[in-house]
N, C-alpha and C. Protein backbone atom coordinates (compact mmCIF):
# COMPACT_ATOMS: atom_id res chain seq x y z
N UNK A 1 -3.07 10.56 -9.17
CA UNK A 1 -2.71 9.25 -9.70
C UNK A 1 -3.37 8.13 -8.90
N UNK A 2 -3.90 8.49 -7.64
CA UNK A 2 -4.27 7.41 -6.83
C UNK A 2 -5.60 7.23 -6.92
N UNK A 3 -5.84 6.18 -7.07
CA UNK A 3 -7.51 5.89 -7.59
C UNK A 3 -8.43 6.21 -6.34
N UNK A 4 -9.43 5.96 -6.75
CA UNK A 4 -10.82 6.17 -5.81
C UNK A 4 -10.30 5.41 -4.98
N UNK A 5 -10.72 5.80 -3.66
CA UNK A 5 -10.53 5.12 -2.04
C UNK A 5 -12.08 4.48 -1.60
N UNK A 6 -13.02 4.11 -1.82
CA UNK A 6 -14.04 4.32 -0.95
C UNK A 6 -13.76 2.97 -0.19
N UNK A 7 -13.12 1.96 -0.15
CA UNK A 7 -12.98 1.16 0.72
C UNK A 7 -11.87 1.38 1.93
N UNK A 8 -11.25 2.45 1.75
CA UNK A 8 -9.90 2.89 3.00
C UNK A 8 -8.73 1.82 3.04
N UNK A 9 -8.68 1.27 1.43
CA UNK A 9 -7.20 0.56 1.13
C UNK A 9 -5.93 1.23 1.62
N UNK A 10 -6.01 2.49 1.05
CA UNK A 10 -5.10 3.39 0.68
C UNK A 10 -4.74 4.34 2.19
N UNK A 11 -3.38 4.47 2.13
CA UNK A 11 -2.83 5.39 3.73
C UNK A 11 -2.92 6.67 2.76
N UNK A 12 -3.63 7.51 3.55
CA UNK A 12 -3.99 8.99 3.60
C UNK A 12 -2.71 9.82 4.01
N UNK A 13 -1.66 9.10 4.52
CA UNK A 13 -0.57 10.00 5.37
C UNK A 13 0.30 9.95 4.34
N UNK A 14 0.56 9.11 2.91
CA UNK A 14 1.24 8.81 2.25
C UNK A 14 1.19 9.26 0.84
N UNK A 15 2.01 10.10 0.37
CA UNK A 15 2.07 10.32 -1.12
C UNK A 15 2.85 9.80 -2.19
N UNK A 16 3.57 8.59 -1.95
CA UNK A 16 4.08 8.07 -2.46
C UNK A 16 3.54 7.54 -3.68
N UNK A 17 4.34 7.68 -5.20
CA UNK A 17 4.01 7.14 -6.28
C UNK A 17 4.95 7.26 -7.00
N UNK A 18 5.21 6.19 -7.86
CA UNK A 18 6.20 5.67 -8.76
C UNK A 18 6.22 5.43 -10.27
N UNK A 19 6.20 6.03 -11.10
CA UNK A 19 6.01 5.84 -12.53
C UNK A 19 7.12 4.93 -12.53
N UNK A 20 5.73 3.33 -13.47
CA UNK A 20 6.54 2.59 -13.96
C UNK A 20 7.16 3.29 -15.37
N UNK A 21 8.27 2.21 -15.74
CA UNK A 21 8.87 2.20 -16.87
C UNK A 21 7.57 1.91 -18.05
N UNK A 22 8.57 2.99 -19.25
CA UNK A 22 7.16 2.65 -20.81
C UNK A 22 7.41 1.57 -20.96
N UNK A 23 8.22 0.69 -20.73
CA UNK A 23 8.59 -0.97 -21.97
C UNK A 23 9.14 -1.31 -20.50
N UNK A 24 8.42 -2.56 -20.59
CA UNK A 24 8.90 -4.02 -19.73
C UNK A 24 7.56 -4.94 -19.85
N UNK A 25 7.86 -5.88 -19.20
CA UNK A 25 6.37 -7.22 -18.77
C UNK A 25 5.55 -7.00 -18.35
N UNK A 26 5.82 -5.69 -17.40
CA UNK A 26 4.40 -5.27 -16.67
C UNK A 26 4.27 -3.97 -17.09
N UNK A 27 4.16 -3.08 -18.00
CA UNK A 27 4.02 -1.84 -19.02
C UNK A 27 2.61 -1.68 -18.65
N UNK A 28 2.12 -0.88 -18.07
CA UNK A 28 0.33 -0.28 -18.18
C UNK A 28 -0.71 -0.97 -16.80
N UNK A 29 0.40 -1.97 -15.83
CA UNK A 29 -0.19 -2.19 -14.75
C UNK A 29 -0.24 -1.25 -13.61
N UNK A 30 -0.73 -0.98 -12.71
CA UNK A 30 -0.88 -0.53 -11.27
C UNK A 30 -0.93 -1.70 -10.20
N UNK A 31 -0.45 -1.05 -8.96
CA UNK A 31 0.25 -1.85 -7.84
C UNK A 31 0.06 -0.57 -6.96
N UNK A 32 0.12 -1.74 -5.67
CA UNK A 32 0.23 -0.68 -4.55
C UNK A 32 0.99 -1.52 -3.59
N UNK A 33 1.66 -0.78 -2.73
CA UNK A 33 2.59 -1.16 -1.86
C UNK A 33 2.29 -1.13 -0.51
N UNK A 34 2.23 -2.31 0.63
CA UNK A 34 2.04 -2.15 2.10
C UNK A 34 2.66 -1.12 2.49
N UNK A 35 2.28 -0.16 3.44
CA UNK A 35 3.43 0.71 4.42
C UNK A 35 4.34 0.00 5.19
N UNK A 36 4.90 -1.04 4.55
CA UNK A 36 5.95 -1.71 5.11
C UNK A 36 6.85 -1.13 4.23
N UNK A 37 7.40 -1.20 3.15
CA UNK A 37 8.22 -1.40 1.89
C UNK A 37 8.81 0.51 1.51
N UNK A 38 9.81 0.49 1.41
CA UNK A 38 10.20 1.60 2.12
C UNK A 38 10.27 2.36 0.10
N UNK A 39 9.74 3.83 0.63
CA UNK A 39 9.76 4.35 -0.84
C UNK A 39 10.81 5.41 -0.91
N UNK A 40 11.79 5.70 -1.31
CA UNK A 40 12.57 7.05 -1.62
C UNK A 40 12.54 7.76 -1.41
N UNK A 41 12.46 8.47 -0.30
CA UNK A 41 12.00 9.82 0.25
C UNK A 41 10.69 10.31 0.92
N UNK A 42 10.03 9.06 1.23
CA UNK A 42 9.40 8.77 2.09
C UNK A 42 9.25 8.54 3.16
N UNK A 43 8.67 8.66 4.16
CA UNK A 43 8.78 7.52 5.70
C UNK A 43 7.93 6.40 5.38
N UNK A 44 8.15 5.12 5.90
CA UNK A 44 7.22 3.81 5.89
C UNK A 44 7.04 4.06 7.15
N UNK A 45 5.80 4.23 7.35
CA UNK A 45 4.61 4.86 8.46
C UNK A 45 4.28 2.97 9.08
N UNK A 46 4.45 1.95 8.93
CA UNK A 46 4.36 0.67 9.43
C UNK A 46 2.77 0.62 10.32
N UNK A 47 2.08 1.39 9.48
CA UNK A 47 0.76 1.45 10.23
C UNK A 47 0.52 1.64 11.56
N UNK A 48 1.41 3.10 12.04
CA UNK A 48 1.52 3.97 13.53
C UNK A 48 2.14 5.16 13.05
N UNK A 49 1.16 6.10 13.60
CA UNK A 49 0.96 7.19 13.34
C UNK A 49 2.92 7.51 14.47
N UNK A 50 3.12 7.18 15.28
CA UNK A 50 4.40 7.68 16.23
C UNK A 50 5.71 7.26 15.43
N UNK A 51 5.49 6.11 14.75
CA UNK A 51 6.62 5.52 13.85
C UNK A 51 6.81 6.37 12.90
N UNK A 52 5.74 6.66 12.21
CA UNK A 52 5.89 7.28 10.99
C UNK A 52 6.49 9.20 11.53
N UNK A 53 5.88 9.50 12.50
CA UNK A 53 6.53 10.89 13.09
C UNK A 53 8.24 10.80 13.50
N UNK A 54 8.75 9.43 13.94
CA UNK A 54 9.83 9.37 14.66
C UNK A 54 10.73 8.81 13.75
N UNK A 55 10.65 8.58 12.43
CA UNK A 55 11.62 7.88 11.44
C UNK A 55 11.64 9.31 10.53
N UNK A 56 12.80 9.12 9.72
CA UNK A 56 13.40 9.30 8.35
C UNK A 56 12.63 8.86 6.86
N UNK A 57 12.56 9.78 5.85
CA UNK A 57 12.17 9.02 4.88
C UNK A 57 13.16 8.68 4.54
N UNK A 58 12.93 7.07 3.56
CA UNK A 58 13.44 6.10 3.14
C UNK A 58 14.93 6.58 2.36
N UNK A 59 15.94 6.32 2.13
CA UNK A 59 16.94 6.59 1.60
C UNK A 59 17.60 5.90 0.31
N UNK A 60 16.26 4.56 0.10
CA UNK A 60 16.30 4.29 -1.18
C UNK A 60 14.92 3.08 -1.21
N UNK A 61 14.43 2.71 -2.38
CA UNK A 61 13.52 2.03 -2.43
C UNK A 61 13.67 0.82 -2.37
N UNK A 62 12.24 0.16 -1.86
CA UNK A 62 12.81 -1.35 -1.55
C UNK A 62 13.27 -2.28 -3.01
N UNK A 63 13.78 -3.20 -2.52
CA UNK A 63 14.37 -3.69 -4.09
C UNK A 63 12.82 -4.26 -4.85
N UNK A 64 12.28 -5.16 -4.39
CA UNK A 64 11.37 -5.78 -4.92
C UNK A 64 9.91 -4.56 -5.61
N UNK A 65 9.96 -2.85 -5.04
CA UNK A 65 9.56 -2.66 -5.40
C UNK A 65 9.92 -1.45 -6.66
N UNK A 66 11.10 -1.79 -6.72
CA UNK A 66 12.10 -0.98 -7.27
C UNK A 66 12.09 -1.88 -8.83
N UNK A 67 11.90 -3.04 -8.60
CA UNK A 67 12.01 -4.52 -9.49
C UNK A 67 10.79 -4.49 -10.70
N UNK A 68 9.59 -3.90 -10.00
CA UNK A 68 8.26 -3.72 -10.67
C UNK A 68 8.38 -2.76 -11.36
N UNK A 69 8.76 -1.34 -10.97
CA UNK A 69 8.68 -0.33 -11.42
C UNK A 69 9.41 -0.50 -12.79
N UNK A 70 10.76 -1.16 -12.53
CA UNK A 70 11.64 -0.63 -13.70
C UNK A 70 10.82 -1.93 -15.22
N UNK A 71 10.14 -2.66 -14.30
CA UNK A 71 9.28 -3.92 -15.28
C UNK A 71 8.32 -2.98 -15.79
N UNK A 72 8.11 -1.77 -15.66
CA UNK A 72 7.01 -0.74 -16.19
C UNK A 72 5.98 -0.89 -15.20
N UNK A 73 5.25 -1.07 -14.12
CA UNK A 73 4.50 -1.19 -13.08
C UNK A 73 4.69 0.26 -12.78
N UNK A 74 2.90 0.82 -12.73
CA UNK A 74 3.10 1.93 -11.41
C UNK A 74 3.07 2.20 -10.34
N UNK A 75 3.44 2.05 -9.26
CA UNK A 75 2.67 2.09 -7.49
C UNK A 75 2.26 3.26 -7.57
N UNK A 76 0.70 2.85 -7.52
CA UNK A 76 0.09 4.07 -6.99
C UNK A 76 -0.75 4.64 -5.95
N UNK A 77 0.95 3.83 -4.87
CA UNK A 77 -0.05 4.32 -3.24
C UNK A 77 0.25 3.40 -2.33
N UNK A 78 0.40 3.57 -1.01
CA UNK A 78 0.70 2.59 -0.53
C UNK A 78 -0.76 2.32 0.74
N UNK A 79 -0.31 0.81 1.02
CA UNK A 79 -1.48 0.67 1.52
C UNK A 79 -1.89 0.43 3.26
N UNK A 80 -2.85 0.37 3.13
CA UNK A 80 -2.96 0.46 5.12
C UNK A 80 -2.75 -0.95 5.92
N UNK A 81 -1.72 -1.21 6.87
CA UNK A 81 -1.51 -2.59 7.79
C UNK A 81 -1.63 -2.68 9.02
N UNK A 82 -1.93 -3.63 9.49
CA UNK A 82 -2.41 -3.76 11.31
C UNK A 82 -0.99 -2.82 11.82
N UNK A 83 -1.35 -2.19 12.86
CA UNK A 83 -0.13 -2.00 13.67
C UNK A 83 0.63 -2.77 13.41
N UNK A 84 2.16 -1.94 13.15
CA UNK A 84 3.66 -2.85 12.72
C UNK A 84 3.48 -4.49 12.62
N UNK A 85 2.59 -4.64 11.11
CA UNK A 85 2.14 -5.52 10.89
C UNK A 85 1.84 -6.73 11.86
N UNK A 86 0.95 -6.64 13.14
CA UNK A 86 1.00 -7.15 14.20
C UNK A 86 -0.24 -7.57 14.28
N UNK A 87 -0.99 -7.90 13.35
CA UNK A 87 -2.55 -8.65 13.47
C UNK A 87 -2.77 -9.65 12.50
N UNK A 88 -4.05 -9.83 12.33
CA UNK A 88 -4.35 -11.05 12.04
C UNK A 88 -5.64 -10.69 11.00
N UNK A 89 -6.24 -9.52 11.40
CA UNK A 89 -7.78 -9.23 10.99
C UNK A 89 -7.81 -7.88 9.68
N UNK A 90 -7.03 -7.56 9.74
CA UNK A 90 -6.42 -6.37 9.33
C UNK A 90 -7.19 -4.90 9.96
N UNK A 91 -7.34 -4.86 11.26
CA UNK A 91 -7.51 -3.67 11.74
C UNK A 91 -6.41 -2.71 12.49
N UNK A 92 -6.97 -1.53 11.90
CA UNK A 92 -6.03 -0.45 12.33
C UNK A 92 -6.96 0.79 13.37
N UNK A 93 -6.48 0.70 14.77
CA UNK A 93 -7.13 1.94 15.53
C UNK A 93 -6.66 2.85 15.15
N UNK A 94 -5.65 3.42 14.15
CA UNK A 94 -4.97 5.15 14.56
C UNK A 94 -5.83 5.36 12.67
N UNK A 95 -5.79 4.43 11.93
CA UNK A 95 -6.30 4.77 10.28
C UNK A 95 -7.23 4.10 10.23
N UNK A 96 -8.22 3.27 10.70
CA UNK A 96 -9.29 2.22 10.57
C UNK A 96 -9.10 1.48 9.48
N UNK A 97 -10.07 0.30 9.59
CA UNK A 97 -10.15 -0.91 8.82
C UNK A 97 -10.30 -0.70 7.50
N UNK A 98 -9.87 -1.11 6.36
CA UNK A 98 -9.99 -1.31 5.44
C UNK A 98 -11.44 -2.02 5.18
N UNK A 99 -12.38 -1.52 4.34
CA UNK A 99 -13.82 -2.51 4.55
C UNK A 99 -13.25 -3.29 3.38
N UNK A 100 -13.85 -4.66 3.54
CA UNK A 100 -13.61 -6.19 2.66
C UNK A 100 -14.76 -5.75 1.26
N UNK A 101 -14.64 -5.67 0.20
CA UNK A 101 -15.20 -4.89 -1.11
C UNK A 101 -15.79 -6.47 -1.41
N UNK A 102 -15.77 -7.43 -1.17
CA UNK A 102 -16.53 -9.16 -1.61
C UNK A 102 -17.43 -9.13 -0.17
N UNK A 103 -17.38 -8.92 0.92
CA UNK A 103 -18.17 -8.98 2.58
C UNK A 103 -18.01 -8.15 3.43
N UNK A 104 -18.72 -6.61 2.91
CA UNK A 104 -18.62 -5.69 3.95
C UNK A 104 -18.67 -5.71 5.44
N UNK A 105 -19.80 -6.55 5.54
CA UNK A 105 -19.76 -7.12 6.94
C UNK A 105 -18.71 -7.95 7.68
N UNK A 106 -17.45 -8.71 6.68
CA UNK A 106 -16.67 -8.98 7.95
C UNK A 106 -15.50 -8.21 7.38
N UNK A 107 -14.03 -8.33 8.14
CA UNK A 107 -12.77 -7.97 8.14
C UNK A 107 -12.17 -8.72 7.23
N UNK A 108 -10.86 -7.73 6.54
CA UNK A 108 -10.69 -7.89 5.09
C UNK A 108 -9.48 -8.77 5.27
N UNK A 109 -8.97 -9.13 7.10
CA UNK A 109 -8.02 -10.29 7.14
C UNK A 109 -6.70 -9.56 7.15
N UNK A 110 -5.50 -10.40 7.80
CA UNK A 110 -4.74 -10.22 7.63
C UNK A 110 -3.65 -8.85 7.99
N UNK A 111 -2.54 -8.55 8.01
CA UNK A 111 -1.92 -7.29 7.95
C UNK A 111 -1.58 -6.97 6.76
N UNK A 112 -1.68 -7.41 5.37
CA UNK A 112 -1.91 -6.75 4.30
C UNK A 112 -3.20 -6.59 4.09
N UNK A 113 -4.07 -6.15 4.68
CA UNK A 113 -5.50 -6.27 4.62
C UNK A 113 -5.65 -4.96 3.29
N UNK A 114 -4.95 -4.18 3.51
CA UNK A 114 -5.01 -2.80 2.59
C UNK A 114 -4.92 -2.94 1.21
N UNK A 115 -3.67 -3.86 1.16
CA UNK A 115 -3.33 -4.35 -0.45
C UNK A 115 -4.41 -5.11 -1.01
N UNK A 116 -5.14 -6.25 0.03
CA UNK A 116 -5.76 -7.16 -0.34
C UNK A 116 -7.46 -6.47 -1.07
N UNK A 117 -7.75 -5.68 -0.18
CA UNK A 117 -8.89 -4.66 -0.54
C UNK A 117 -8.85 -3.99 -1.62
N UNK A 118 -7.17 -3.24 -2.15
CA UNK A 118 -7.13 -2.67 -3.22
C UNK A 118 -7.32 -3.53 -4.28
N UNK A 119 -6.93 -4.64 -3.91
CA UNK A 119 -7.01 -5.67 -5.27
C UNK A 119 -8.26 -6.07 -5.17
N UNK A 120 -8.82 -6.79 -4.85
CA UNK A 120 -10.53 -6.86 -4.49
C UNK A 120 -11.54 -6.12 -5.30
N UNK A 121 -11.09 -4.71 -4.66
CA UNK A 121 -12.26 -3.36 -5.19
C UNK A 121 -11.52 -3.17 -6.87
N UNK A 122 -10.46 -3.54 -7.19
CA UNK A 122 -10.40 -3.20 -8.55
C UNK A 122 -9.58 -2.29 -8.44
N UNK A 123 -9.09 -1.53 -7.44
CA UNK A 123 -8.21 -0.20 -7.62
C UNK A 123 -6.82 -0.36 -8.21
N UNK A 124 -6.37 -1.49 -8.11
CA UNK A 124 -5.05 -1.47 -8.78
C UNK A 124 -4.95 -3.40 -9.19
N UNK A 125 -3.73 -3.63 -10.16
CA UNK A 125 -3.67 -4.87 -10.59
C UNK A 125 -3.48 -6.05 -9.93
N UNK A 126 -2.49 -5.46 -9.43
CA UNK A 126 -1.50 -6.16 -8.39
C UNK A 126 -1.51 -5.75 -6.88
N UNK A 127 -0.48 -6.30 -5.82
CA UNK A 127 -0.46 -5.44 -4.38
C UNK A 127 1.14 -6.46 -3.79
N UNK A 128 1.71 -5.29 -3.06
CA UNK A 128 2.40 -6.37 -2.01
C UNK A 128 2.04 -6.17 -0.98
């Protein structure tokens, strides 16, 4: 379900995906979710490989992305963030940088840098 990666939007440690609903406002979109936003039986890995080993998966989904889904939205995937969203550039030493799909040559920004790339390269509609 998870689209082509070649920009390294997408966390590799994560299998998380959510069939939206057939009927709502957002019916036939794709979305992807920061590894912040906690999925159902998942761990939110917060972009560290020790976090994601030393937590629980999630015990219910976050509301806002719980909100999309049932609007018919699919998440399909969640995406890569600075250490416990703690940067500025969006680089990650333990999963690497997301490359910027508009300026390969610089950094794709930010600690949603992952979402921002997926949306960029076309891989999905939306992002949080």
């Amino acid at each position: 379900m998870r689209p082509p990666d070649s920009f390294n939007a997408f966390c590799s440690q994560s299998t998380a995906v959510l069939m939206g609903a057939s009927a709502g406002a957002l019916a036939g979109l794709s979305f992807a979710a920061k590894d912040l936003f906690d999925i159902v039986g998942h761990v939110t890995g917060a972009g560290n490989p020790d976090w994601l080993a030393s937590h629980p998966p999630a015990a219910q989904t976050a509301p806002v992305v719980q909100k999309l889904v049932d609007a018919g939205a699919t998440m399909v995937g969640k995406t890569h963030t600075d250490e416990l969203s703690r940067g500025l550039f969006g680089e990650n030493a333990h999963y690497g940088t997301p490359v910027n799909p508009k300026a390969p040559d610089c950094v794709p920004g930010g600690s949603s840098s992952g979402s921002a790339v997926a949306v960029a390269s076309g891989a999905v509609n939306f992002a949080l």
